[in-house]
Protein backbone atom coordinates (compact mmCIF):
# COMPACT_ATOMS: atom_id res chain seq x y z
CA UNK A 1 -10.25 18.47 7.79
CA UNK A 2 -10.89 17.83 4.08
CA UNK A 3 -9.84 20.08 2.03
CA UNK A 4 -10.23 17.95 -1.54
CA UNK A 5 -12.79 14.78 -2.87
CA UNK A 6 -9.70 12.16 -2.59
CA UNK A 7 -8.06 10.72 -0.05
CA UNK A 8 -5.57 8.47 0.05
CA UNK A 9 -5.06 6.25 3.20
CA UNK A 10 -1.25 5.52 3.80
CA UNK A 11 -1.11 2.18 6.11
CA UNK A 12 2.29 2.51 7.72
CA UNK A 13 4.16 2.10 11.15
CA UNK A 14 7.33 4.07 11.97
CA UNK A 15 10.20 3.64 10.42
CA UNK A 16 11.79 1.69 13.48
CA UNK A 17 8.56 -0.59 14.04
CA UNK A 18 8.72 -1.53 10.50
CA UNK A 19 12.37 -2.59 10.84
CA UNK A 20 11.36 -4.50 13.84
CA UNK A 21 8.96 -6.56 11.66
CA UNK A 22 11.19 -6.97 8.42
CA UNK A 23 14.52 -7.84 7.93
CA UNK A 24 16.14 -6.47 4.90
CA UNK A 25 19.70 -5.65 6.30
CA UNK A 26 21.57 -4.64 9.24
CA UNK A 27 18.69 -3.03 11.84
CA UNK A 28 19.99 0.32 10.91
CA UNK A 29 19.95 -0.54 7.00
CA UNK A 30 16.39 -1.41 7.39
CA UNK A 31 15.50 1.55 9.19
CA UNK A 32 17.32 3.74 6.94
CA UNK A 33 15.25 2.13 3.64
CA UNK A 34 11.87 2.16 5.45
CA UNK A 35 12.26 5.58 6.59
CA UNK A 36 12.96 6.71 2.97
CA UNK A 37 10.60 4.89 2.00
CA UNK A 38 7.56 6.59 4.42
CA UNK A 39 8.94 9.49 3.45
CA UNK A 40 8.69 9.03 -0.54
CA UNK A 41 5.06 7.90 -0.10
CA UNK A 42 4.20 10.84 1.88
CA UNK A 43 5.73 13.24 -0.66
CA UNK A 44 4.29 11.10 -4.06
CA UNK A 45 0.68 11.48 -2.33
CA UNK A 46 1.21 15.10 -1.57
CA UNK A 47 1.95 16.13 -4.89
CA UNK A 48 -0.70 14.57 -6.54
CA UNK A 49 -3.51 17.16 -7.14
CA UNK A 50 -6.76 17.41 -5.95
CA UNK A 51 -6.16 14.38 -2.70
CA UNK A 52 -5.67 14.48 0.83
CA UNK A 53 -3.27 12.54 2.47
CA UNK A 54 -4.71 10.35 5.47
CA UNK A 55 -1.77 8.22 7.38
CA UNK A 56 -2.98 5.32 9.26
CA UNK A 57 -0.59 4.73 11.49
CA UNK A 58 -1.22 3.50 15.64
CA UNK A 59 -2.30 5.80 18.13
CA UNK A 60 1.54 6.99 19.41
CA UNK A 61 3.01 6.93 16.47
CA UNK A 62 2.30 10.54 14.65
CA UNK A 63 3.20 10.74 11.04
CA UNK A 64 5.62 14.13 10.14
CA UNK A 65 3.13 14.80 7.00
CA UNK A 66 -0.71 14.07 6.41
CA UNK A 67 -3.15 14.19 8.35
CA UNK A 68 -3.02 11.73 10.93
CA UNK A 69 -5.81 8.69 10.46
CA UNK A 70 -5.65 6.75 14.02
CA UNK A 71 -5.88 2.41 12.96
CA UNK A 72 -8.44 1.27 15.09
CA UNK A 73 -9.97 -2.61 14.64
CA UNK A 74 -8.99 -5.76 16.14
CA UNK A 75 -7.93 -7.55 13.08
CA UNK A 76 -5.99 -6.04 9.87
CA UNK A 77 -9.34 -6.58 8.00
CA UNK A 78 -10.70 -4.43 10.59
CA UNK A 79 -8.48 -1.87 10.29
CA UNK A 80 -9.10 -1.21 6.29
CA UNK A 81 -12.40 -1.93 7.03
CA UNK A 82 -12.97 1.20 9.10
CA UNK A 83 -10.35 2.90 7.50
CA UNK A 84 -12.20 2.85 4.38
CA UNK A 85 -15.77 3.38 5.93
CA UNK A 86 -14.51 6.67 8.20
CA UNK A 87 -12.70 8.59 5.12
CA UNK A 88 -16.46 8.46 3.06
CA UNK A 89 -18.03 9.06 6.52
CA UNK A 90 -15.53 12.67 5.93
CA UNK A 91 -16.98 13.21 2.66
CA UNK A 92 -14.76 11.94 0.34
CA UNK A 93 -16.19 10.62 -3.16
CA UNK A 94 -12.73 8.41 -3.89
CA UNK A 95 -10.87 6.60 -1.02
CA UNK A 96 -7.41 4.60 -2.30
CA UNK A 97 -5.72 2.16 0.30
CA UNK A 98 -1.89 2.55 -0.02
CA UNK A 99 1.17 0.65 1.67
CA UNK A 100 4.55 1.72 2.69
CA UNK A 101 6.42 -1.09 0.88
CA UNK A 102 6.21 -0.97 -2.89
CA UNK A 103 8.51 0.76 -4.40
CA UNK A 104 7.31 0.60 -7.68
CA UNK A 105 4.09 2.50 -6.92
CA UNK A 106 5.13 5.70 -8.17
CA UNK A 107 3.57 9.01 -8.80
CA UNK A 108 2.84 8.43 -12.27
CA UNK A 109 1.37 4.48 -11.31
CA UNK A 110 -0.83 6.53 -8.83
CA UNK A 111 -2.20 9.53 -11.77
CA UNK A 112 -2.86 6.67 -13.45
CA UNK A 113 -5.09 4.77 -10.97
CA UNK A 114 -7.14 7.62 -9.88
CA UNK A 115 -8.25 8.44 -13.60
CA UNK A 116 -8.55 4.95 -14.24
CA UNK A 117 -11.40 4.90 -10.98
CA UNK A 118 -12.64 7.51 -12.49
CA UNK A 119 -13.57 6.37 -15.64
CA UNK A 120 -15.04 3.34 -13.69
CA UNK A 121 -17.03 4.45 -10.92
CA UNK A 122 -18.31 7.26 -13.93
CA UNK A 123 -21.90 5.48 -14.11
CA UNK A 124 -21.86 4.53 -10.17
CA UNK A 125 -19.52 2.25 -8.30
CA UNK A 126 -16.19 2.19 -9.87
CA UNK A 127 -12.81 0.10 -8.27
CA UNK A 128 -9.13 -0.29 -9.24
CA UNK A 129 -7.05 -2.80 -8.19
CA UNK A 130 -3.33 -2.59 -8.48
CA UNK A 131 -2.69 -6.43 -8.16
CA UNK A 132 0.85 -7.66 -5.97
CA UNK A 133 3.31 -10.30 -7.47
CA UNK A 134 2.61 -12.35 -4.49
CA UNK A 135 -1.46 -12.99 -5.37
CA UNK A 136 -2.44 -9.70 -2.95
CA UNK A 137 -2.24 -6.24 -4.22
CA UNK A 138 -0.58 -3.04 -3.24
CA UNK A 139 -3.14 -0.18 -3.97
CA UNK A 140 -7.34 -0.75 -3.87
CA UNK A 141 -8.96 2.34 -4.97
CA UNK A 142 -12.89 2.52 -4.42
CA UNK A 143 -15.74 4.98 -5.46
CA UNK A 144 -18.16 3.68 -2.51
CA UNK A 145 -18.10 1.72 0.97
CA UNK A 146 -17.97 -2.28 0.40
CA UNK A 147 -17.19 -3.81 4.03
CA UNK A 148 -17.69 -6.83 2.37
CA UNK A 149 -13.88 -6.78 0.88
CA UNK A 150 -12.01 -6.83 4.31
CA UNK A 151 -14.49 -9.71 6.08
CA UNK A 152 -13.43 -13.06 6.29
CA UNK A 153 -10.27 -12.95 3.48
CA UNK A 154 -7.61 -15.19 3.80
CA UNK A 155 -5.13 -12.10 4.71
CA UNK A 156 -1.52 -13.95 3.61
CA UNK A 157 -2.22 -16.25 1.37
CA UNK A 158 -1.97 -15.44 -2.42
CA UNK A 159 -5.78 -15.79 -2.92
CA UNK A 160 -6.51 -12.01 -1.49
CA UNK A 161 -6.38 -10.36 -4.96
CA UNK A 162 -8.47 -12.97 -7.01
CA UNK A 163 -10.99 -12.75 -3.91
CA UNK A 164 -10.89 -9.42 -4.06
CA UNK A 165 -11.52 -9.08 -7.70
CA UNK A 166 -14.38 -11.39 -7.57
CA UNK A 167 -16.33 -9.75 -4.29
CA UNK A 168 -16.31 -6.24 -5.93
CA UNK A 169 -18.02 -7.89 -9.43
CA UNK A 170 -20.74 -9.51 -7.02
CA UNK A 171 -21.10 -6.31 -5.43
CA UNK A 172 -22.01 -4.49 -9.07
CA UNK A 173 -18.58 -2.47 -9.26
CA UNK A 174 -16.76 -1.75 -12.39
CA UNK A 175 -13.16 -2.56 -11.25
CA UNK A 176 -10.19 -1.50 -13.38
CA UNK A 177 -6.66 -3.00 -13.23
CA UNK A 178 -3.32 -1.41 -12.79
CA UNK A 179 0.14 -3.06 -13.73
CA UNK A 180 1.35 -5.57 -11.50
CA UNK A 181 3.94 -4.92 -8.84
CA UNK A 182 6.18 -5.82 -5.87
CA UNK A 183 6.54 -5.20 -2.62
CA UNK A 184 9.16 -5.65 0.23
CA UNK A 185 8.91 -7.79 2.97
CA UNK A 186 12.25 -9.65 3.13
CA UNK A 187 16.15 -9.06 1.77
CA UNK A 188 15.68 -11.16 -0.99
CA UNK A 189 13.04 -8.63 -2.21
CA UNK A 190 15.05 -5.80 -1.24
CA UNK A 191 18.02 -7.77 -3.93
CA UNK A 192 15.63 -8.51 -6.50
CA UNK A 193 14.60 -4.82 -6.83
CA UNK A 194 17.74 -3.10 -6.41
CA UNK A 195 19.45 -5.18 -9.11
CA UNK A 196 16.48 -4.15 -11.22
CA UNK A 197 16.72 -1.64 -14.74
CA UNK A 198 13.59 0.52 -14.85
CA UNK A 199 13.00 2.84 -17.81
CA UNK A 200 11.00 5.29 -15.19
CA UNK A 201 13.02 8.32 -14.28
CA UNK A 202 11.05 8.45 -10.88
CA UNK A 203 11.63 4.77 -9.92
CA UNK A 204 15.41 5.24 -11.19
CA UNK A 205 16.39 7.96 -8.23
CA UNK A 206 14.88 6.00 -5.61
CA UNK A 207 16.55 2.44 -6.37
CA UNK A 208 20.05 4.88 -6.56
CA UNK A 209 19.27 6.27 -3.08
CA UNK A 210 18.40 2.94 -1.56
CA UNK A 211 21.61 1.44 -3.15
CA UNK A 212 23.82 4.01 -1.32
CA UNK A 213 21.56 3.22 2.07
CA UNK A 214 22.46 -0.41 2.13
CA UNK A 215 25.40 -2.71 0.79
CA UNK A 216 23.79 -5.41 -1.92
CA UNK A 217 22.42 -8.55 -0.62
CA UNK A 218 23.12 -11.53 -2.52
CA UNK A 219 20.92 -14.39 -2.77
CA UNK A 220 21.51 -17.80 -5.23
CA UNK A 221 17.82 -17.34 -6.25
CA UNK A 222 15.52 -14.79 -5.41
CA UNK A 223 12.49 -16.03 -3.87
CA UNK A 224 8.74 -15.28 -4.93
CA UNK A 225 6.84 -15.80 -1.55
CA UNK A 226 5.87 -12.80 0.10
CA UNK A 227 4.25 -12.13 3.45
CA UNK A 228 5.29 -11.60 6.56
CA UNK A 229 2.46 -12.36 9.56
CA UNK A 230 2.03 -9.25 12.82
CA UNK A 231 1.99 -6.57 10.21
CA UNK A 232 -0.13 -3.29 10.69
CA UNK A 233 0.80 -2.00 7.61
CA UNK A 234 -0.64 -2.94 4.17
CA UNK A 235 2.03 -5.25 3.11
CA UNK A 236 0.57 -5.33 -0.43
CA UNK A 237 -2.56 -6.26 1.75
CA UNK A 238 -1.97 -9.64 2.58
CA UNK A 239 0.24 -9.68 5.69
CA UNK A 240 -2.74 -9.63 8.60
CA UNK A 241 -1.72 -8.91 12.31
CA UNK A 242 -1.36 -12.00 14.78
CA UNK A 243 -5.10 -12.05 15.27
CA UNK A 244 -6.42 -11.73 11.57
């Protein structure tokens, strides 16, 4: 039931399925960093004031907080697709797409976005785009419907956000940018951000409780290439499922 004029859509699987799909440790390692980090989505989207949390998730796989938001679709573009189109078809005036798997989307990156859609969708339809390291992004906040954004994209290749960017201007929105960030899809992600120094308090306590869930991984070069193919979760929106 909405209760507030925001929702935003949290694409995840469970903890365990997501470990299934990504390897950044031991199995139990990797279920013990995806499951805090479901967990610290759900509770950054609850506090936020004035939204309603929506997890997409598959049919089986009930999340402990949010409302439950069934995927449905054949194709990953299908699921945001209708994702999208059934939270306005609620009533909600602002819809942002969210993943499980970057970190440094935090609460404050989030206040941020939402006032930032406002101030573009103030004179109609507004966007924001929080643009991935990998060419995708990790966040797409919209004002109205635009099916157009989810058919026929490259899902996995670094051309999603630029795509993106470009299909909202020919559809007449005013599209704002966030920061850039990461996501996780592989240990050598998982190194790169837990040997990182970040200034934010927020970001801080998470990278010291996912230090004390898994030992360090050491790589001779961390690698920039993302994307990891049979995803149902947003994977910074690039990673489509085996049918995209």
């Amino acid at each position: 039931m909405r209760r507030n004029d925001t929702a935003v859509v949290l694409f995840t699987l469970s903890a365990e399925a997501e470990g299934r799909r990504k390897v950044l440790g031991t199995g139990a390692q990797t279920t013990a960093v995806f499951s805090r980090l479901i967990e610290r989505a759900q509770e950054v989207c609850e506090s936020l004031p004035g939204v309603d949390l929506l997890v997409a998730s598959p049919a089986g796989q009930v999340p402990a907080r949010g409302t439950h938001f069934p995927q449905r679709g054949a194709t990953f573009g299908q699921s945001l697709e209708f994702s999208v189109r059934d939270a306005f078809a609620r009533g909600y005036r602002r819809v942002l797409l969210l993943g499980n798997d970057a970190p440094e989307v935090t609460r404050s990156y989030l206040v941020e976005a939402l006032a930032r859609l406002d101030r573009a969708g103030a004179a109609g339809k507004g966007a924001v785009l929080g643009p991935a390291r990998d060419g995708g992004y990790a966040l797409l906040g919209l004002t109205r419907d635009c099916e157009e954004l989810f058919r026929r994209m490259p899902w996995g290749s670094s051309a999603v956000g630029r795509l993106t960017a470009e299909r909202l201007e020919r559809a007449g929105f005013a599209t704002a940018t966030m920061p850039v960030v990461g996501d996780l899809d592989d240990a050598r992600d998982l190194a790169r951000l837990l040997a990182r120094r970040t200034e934010s308090a927020e970001l801080a306590e998470l990278l010291a409780r996912l230090r004390r869930l898994i030992k360090p991984i050491h790589h001779d070069e961390p690698s920039l290439t993302f994307g990891a193919a049979g995803s149902r979760s947003l994977a910074s929106l690039r990673a489509p499922p085996a049918a995209a």
